[in-house]
Protein backbone atom coordinates (compact mmCIF):
# COMPACT_ATOMS: atom_id res chain seq x y z
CA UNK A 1 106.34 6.27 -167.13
CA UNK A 2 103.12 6.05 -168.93
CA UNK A 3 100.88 2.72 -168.41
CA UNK A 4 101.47 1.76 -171.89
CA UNK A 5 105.28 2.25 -171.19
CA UNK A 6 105.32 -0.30 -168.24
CA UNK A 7 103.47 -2.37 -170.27
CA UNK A 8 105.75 -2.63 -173.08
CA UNK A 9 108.51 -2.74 -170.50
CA UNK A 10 107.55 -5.86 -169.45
CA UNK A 11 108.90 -9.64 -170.19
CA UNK A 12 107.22 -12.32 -172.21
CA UNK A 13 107.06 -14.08 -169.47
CA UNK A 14 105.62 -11.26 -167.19
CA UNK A 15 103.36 -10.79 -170.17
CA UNK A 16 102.41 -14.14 -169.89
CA UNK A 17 101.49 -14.12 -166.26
CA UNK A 18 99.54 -11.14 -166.45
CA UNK A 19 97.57 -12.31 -168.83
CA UNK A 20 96.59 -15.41 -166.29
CA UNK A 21 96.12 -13.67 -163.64
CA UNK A 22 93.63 -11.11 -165.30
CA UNK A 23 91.72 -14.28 -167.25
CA UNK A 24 90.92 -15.32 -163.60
CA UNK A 25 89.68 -12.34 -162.48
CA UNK A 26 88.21 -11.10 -165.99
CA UNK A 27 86.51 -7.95 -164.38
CA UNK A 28 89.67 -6.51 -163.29
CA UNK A 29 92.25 -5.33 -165.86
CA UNK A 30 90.16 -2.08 -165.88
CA UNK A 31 90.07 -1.04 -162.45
CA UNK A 32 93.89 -2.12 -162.32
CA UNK A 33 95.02 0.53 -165.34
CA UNK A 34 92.80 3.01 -163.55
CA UNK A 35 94.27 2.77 -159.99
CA UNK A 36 97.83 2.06 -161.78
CA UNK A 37 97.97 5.42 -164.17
CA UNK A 38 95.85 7.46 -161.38
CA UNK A 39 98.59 6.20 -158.94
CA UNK A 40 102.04 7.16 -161.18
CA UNK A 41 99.83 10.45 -162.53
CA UNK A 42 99.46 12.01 -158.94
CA UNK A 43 103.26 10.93 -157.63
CA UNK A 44 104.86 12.12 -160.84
CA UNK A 45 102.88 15.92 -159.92
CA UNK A 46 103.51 15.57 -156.29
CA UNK A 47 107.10 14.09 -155.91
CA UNK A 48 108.93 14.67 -159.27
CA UNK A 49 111.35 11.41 -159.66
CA UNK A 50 111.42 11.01 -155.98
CA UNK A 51 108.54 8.05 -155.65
CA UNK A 52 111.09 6.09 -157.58
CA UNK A 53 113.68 6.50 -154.99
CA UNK A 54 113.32 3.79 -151.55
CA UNK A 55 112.17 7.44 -149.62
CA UNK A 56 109.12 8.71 -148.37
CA UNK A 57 107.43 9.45 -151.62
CA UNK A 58 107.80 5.82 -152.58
CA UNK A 59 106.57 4.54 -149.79
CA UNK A 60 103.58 7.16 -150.69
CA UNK A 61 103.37 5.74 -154.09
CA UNK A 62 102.62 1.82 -152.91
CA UNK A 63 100.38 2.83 -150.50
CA UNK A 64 98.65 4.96 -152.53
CA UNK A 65 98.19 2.41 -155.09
CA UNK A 66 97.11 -0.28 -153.06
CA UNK A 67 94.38 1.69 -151.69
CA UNK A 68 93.53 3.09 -155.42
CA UNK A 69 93.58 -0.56 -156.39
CA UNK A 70 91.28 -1.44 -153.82
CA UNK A 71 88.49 1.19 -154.20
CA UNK A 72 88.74 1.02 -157.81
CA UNK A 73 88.01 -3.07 -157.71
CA UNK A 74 85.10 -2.59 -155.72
CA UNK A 75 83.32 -0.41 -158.17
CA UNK A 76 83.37 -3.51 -160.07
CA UNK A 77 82.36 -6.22 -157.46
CA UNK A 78 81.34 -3.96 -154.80
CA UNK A 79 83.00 -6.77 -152.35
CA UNK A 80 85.69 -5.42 -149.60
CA UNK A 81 87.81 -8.17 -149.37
CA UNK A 82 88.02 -9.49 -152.79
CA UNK A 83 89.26 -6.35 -153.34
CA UNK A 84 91.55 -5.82 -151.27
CA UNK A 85 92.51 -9.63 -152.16
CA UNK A 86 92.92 -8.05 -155.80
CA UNK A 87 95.50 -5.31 -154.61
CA UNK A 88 97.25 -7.75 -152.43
CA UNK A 89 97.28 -10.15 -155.27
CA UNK A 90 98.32 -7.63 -157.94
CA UNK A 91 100.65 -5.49 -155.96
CA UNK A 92 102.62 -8.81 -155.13
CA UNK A 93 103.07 -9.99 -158.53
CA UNK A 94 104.34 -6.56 -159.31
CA UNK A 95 106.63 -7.16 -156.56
CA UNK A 96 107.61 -10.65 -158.09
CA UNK A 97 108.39 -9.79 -161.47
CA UNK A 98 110.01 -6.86 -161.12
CA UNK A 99 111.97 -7.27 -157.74
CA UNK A 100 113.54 -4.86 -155.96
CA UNK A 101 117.19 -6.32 -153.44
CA UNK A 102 116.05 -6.43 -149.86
CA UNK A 103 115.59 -4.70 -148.21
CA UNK A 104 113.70 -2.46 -150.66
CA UNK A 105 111.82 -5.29 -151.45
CA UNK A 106 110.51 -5.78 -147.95
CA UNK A 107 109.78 -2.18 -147.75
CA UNK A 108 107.33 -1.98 -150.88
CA UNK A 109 105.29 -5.24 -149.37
CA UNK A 110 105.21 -3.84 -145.58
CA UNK A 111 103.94 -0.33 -147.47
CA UNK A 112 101.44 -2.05 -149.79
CA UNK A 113 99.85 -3.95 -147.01
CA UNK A 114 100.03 -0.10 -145.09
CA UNK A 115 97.94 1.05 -147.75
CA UNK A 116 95.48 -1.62 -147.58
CA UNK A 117 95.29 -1.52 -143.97
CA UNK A 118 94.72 2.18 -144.51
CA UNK A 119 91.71 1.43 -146.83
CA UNK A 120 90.19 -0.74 -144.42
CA UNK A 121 90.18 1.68 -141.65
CA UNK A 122 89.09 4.73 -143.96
CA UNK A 123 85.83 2.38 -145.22
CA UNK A 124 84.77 0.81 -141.85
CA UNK A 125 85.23 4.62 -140.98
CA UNK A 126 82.76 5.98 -143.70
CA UNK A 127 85.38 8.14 -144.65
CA UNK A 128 84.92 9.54 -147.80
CA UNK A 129 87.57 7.93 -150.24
CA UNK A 130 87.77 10.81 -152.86
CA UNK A 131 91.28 11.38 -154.54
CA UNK A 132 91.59 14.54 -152.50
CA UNK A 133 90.52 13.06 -149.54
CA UNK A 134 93.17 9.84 -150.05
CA UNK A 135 96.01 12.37 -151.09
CA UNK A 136 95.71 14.12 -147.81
CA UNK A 137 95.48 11.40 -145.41
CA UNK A 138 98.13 9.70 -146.64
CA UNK A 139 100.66 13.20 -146.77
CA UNK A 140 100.29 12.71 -143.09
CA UNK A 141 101.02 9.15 -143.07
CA UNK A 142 103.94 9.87 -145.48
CA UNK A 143 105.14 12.52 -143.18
CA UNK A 144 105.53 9.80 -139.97
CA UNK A 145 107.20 7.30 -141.97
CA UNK A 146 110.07 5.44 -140.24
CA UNK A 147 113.51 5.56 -141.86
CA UNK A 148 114.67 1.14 -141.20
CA UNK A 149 118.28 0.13 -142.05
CA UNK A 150 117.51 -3.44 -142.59
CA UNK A 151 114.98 -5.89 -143.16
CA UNK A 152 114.29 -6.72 -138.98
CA UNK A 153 113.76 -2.98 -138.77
CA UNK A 154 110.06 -3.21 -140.83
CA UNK A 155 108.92 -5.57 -137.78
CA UNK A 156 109.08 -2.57 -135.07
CA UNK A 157 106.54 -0.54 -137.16
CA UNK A 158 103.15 -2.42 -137.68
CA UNK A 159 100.67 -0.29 -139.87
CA UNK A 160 103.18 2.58 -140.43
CA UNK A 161 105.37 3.89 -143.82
CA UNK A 162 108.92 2.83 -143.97
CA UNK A 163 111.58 4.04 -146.06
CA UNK A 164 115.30 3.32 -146.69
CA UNK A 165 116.99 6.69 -147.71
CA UNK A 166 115.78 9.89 -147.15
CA UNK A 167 113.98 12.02 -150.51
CA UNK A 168 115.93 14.10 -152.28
CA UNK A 169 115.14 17.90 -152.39
C-alpha cells in the first residue's frame, strides 16, 4: 500500500487526529512520509505480503520503521530523544487507530520500542545508520526473533523481536 493509499484509508476521525498531532510538531509530517513509504517500500521488496502477517517480517517492518522514524526526525531537529519521542509518539497512535486484537497488538508496541532501542544503541555506537547498514542489522535481529503464544510471553524477551505465527514461504 502506497502512502497516499493509507492515507485515504484512514477515518475522519483518524484524519482529524493526525492533523493535531502534526500541528504540534509542525516540522514533522515530512520526515514521517519519508520513514513511512521508505519503511513499506523496502518490506514490500524484501518480504512480499509477509510483513503484513504477525511473523518475523512484521516484526521487521515496526522495527524498521521506528528506527527510520527516528533518524529521519533528527535530520530535522537534530535532537535524540525528541526523536525518538516522535516515533514513540507516532508509532503509538498508529497503533491506536488502527488496532490490531492482542496479542498482536502487544507484539507491534514491544517491536516498535525494539526498534527504538535498536536506534539508540546503533547512535551511541557511531554506527553508521545508512539504509543498507539498518537493513542488515536488523535481518539478524529478525532472524532471533522469539515466536510468544500470548501476551505474558513478550515480558521474557526484553530488547528482542517477537512474533505470533511463523512467515509464510
Amino acid at each position: 500500500m502506497s502512502l497516499w493509499k493509507l492515507i485515504k484509508s484512514l477515518k475522519f476521525r483518524q484524519i482529524t487526529s493526525l492533523l493535531v498531532l502534526f500541528a504540534r510538531h509542525p516540522l514533522m509530517p515530512v520526515p514521517t512520509a519519508r520513514a513511512t513509504t521508505k519503511s513499506l517500500d523496502i518490506c514490500r521488496h524484501l518480504f512480499p505480503k509477509r510483513h503484513r502477517a504477525n511473523g518475523r517480517a512484521n516484526a521487521f517492518r515496526h522495527a524498521l520503521w521506528n528506527v527510520l522514524l527516528a533518524r529521519e526526525a533528527m535530520k530535522w531537529n537534530k535532537n535524540p530523544e525528541r526523536s525518538l519521542a516522535w516515533a514513540k509518539q507516532i508509532t503509538d497512535w498508529h497503533e491506536q487507530f488502527a488496532p490490531n486484537p492482542e496479542p498482536a497488538r502487544a507484539m507491534d508496541l514491544h517491536n516498535n520500542a525494539v526498534g527504538r532501542d535498536l536506534f539508540v544503541k546503533w547512535l551511541r555506537s557511531k554506527t553508521e545508520l545508512t539504509d543498507a547498514e539498518i537493513i542488515t542489522k536488523l535481518k539478524e535481529v529478525m532472524a532471533a526473533s522469539k515466536k510468544i503464544t500470548g501476551v505474558s510471553d513478550i515480558r521474557m524477551h526484553p530488547g528482542e523481536l517477537v512474533h505470533i505465527e511463523d512467515d509464510p514461504n
